[in-house]
N, C-alpha and C. Protein backbone atom coordinates (compact mmCIF):
# COMPACT_ATOMS: atom_id res chain seq x y z
N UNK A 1 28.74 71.70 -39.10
CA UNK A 1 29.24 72.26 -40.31
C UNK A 1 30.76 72.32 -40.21
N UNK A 2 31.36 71.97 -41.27
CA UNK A 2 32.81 71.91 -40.87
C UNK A 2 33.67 73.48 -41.35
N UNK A 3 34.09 73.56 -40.77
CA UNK A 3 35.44 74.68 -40.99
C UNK A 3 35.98 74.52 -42.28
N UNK A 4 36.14 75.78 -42.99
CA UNK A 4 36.94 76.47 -44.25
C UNK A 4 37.94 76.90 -44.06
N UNK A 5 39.66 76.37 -44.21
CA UNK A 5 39.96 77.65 -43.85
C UNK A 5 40.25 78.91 -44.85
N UNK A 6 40.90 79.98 -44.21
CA UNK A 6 40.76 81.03 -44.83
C UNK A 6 41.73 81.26 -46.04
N UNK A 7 41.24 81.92 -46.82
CA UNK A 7 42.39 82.15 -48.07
C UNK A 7 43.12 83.40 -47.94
N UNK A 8 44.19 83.10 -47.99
CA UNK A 8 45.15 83.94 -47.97
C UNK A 8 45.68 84.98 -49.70
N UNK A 9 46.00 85.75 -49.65
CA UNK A 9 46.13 86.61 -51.26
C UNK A 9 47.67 86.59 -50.89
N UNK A 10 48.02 86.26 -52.06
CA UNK A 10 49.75 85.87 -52.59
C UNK A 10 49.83 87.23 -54.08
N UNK A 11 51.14 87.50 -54.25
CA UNK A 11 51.33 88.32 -54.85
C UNK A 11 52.30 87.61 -56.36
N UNK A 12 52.13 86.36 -55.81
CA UNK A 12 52.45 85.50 -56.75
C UNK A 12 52.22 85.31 -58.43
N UNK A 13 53.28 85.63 -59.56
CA UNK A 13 52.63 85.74 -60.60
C UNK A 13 51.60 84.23 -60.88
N UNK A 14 50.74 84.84 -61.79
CA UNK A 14 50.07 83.91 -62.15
C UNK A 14 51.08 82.75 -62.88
N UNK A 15 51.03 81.03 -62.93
CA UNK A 15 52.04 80.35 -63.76
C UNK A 15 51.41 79.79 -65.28
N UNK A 16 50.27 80.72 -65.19
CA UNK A 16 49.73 80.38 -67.11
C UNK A 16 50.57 81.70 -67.69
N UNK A 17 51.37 82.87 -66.86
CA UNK A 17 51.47 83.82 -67.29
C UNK A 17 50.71 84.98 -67.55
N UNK A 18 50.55 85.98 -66.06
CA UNK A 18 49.84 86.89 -66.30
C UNK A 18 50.36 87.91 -66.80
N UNK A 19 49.13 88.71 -66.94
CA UNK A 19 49.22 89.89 -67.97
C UNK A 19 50.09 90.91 -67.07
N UNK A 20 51.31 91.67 -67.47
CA UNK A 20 51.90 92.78 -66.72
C UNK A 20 51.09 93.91 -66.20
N UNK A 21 49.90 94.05 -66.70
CA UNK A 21 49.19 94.92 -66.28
C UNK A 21 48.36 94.75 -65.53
N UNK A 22 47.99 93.43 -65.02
CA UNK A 22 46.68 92.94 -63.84
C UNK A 22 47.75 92.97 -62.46
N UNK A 23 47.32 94.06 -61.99
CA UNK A 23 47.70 94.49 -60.58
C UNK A 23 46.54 93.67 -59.30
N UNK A 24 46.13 93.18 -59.64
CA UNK A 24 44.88 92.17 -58.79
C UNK A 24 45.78 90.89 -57.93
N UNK A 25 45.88 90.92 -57.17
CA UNK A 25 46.80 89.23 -56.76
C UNK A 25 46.09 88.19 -56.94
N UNK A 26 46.84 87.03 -57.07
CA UNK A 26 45.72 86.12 -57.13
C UNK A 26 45.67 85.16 -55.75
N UNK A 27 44.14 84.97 -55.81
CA UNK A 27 44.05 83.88 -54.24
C UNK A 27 44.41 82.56 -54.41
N UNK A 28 45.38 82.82 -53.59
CA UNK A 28 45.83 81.26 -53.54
C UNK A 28 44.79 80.45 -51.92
N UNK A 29 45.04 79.01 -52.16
CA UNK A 29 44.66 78.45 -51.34
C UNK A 29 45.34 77.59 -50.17
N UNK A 30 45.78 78.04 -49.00
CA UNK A 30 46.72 76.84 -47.93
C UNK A 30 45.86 76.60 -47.23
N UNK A 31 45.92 75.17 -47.21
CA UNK A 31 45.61 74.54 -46.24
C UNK A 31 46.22 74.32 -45.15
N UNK A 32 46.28 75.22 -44.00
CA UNK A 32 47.10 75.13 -42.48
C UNK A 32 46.80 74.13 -41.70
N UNK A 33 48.05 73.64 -41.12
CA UNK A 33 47.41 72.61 -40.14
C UNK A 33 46.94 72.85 -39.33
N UNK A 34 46.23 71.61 -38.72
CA UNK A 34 45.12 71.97 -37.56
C UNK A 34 46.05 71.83 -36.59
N UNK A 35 45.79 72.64 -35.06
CA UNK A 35 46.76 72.79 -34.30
C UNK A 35 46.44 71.60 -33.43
N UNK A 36 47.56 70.96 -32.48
CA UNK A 36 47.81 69.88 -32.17
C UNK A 36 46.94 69.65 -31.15
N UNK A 37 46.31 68.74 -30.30
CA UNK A 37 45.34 68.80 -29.43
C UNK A 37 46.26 68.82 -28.03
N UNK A 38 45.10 69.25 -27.22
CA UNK A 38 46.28 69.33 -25.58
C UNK A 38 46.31 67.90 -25.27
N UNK A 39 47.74 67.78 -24.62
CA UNK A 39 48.10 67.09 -23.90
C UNK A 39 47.66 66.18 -23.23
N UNK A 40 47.67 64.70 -22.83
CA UNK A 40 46.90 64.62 -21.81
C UNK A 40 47.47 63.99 -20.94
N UNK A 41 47.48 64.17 -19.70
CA UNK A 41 48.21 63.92 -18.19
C UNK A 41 47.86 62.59 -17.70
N UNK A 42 49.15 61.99 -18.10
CA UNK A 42 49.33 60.26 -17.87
C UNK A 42 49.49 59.86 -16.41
N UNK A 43 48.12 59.10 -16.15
CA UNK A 43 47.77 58.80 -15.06
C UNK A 43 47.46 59.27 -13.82
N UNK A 44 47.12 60.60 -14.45
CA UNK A 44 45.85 61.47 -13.63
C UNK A 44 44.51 60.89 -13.58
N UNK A 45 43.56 60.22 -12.13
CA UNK A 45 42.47 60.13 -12.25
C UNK A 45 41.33 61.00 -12.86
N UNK A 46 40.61 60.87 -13.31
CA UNK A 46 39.13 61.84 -13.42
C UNK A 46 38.62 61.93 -12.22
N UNK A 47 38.09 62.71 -11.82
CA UNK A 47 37.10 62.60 -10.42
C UNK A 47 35.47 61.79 -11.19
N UNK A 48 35.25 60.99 -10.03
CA UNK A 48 34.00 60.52 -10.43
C UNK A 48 32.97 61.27 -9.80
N UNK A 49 32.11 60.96 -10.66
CA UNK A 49 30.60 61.64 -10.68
C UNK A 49 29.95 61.67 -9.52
N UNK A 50 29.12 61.95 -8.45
CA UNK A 50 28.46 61.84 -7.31
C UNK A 50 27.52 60.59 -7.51
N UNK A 51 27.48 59.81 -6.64
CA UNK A 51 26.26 58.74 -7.10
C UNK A 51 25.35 59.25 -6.84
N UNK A 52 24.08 59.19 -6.98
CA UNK A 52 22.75 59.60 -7.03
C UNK A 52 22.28 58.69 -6.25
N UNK A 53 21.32 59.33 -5.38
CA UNK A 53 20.29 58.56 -4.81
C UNK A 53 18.89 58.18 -5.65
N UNK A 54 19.23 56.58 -5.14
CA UNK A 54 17.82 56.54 -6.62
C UNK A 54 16.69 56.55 -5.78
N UNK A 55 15.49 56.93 -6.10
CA UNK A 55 14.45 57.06 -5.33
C UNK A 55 13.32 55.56 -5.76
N UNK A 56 12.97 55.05 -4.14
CA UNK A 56 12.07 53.64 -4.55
C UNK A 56 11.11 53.47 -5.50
N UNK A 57 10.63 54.81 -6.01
CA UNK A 57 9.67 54.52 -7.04
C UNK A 57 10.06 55.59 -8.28
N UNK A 58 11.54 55.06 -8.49
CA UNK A 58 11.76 55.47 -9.70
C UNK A 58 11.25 55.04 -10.95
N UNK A 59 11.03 53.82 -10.83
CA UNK A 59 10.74 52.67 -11.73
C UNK A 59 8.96 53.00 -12.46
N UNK A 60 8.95 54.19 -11.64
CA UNK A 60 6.84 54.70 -12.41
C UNK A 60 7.14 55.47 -13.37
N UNK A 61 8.16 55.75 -13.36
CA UNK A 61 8.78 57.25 -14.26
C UNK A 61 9.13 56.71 -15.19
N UNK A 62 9.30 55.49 -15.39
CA UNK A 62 9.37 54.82 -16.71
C UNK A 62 8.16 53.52 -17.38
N UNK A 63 7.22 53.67 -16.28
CA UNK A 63 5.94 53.38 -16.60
C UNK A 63 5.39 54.15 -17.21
N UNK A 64 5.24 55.46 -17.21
CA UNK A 64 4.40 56.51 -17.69
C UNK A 64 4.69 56.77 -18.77
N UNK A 65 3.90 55.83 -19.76
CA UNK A 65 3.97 56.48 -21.64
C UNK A 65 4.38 58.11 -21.63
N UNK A 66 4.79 58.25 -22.92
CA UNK A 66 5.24 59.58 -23.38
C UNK A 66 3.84 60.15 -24.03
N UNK A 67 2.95 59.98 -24.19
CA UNK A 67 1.94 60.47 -24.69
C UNK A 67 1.49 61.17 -23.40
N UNK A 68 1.63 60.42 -21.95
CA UNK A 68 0.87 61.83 -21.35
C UNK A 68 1.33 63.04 -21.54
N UNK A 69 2.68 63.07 -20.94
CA UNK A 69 3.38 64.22 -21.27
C UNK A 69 2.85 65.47 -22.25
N UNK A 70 2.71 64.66 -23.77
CA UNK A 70 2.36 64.97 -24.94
C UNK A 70 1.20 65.67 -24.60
N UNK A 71 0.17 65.11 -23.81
CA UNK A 71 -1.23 65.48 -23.78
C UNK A 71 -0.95 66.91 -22.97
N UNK A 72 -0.45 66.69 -21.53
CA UNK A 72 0.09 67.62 -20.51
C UNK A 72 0.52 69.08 -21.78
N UNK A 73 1.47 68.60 -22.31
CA UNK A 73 2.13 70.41 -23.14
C UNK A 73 1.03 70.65 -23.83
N UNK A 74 -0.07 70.14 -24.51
CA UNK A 74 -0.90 70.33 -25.65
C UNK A 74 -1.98 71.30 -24.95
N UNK A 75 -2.59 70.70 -23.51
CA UNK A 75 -3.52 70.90 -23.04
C UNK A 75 -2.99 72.36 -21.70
N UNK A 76 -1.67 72.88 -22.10
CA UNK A 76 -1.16 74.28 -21.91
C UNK A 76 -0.99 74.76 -22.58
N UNK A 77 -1.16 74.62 -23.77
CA UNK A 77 -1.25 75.34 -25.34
C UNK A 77 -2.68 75.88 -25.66
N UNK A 78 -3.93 75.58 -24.79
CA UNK A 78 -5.24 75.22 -25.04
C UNK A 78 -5.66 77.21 -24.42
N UNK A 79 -6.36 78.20 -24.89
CA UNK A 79 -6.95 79.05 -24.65
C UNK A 79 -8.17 78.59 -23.70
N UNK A 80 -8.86 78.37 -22.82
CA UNK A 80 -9.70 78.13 -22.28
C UNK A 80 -10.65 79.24 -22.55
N UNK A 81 -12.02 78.93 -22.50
CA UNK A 81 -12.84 79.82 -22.43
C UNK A 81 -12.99 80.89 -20.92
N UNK A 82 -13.78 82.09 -20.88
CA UNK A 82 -13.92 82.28 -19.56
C UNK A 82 -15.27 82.27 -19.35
N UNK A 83 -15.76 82.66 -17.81
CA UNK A 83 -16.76 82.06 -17.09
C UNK A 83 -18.37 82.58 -17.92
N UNK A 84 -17.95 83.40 -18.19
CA UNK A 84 -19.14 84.48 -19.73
C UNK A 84 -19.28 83.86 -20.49
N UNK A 85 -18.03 83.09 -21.41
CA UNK A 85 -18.45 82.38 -22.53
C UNK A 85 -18.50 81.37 -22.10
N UNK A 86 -18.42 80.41 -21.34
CA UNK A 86 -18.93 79.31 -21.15
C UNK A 86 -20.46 79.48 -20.73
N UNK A 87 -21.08 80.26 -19.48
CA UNK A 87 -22.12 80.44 -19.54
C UNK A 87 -23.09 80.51 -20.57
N UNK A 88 -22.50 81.62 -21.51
CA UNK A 88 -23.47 81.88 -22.91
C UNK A 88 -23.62 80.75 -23.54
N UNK A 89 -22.22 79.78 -23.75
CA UNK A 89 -22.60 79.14 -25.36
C UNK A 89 -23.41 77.89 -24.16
N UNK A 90 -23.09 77.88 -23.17
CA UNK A 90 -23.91 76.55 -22.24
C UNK A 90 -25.47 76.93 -22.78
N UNK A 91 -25.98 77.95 -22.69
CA UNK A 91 -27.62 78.68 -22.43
C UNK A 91 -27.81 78.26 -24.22
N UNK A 92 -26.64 78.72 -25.19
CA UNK A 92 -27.07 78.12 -26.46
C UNK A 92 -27.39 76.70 -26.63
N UNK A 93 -26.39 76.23 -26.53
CA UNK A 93 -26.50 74.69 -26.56
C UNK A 93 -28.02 74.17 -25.94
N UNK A 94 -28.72 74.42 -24.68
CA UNK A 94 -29.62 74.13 -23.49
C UNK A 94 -31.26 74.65 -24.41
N UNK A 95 -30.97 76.04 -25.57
CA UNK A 95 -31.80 76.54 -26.22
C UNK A 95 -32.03 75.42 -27.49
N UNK A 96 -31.38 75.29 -28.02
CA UNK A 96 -30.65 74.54 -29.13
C UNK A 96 -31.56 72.98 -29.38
N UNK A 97 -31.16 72.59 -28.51
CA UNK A 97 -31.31 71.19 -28.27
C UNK A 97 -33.20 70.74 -27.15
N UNK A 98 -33.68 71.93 -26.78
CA UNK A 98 -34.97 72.18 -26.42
C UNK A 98 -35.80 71.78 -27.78
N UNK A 99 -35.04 73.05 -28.68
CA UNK A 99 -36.11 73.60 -29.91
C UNK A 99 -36.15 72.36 -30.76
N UNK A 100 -34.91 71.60 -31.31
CA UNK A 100 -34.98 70.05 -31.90
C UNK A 100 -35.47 69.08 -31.34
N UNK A 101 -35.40 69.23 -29.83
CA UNK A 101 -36.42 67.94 -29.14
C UNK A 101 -37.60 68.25 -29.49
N UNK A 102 -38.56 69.40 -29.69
CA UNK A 102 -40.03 70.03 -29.76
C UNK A 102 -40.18 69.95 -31.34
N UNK A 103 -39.41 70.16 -32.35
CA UNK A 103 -39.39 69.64 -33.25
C UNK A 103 -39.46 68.12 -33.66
N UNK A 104 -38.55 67.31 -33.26
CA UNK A 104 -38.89 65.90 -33.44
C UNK A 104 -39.95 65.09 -32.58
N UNK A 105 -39.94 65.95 -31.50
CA UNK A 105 -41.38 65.38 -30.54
C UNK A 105 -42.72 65.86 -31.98
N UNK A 106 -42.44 66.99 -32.27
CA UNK A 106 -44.08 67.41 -33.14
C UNK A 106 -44.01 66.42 -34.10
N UNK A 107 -42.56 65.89 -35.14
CA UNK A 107 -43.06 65.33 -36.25
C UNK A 107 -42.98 63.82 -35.86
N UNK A 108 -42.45 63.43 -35.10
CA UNK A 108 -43.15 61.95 -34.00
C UNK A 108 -44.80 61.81 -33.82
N UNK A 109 -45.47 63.21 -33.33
CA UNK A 109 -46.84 63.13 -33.31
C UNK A 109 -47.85 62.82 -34.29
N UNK A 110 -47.35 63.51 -35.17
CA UNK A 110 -47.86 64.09 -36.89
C UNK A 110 -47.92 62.51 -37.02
N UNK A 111 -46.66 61.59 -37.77
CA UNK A 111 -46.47 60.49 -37.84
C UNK A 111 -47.24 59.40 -37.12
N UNK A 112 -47.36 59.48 -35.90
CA UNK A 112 -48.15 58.45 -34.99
C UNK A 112 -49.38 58.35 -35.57
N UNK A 113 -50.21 59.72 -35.45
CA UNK A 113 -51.24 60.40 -36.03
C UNK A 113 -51.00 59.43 -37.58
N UNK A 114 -50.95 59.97 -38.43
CA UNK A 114 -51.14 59.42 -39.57
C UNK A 114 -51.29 57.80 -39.43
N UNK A 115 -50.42 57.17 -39.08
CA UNK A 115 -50.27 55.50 -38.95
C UNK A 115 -51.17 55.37 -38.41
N UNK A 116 -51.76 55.31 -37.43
CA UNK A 116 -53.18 55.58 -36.86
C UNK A 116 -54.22 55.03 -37.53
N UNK A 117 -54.46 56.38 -38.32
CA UNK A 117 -55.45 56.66 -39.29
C UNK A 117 -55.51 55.50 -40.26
N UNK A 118 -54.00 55.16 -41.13
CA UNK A 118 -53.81 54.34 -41.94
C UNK A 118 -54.89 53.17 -41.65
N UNK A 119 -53.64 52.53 -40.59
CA UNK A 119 -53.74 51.34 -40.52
C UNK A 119 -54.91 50.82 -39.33
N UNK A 120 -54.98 51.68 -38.57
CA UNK A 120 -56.04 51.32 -37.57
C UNK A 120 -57.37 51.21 -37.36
């Protein structure tokens, strides 16, 4: 966002001609200059940076898609169940899936049964 600068109040008559009685100043607007930048010291080195040791299998670290990562933060965002509710909804599921097998086993029978009869 860039910088405004500030307005300053001048006691300056108005030049459309103000009224003798408006004791209000009016805001004027300056634009100040921006102050000069520092110096800079002719033919002073920079210090250079430390080289880094690169490590031999740097080169995996840029094998590894960004989606794991992605997966990695998502799957620490995740509430896990605890050892109670996993137990319980396990015993649902194990109930669940009994009672629909004994169901489609009975109307498998029913069916056999009939064709049977039909056609046999």
């Amino acid at each position: 966002m860039a910088r405004t600068p500030r307005r300053r109040t001048s006691t300056v008559p108005d030049a459309a001609g103000a009224t003798a009685g408006s004791a209000e100043p009016r805001r004027v607007r300056e634009n100040l200059p921006r102050p000069a930048p520092a110096p800079v010291a002719g033919g002073v080195a920079r210090p250079q940076p430390h080289e880094r040791r690169r490590s031999p299998f740097a080169f995996l670290g840029r094998l590894t898609p960004r989606f794991v990562g992605d997966v990695i933060s998502e799957l620490r965002k995740v509430t896990w169940p605890t050892f109670a509710e996993t137990r319980y909804l396990t015993m649902v599921v194990a109930i669940v899936a009994v009672a629909v097998g004994l169901l489609l086993g009975g109307v498998d029978l029913i069916f056999g049964w009939v064709v049977e009869k039909l056609f046999f």
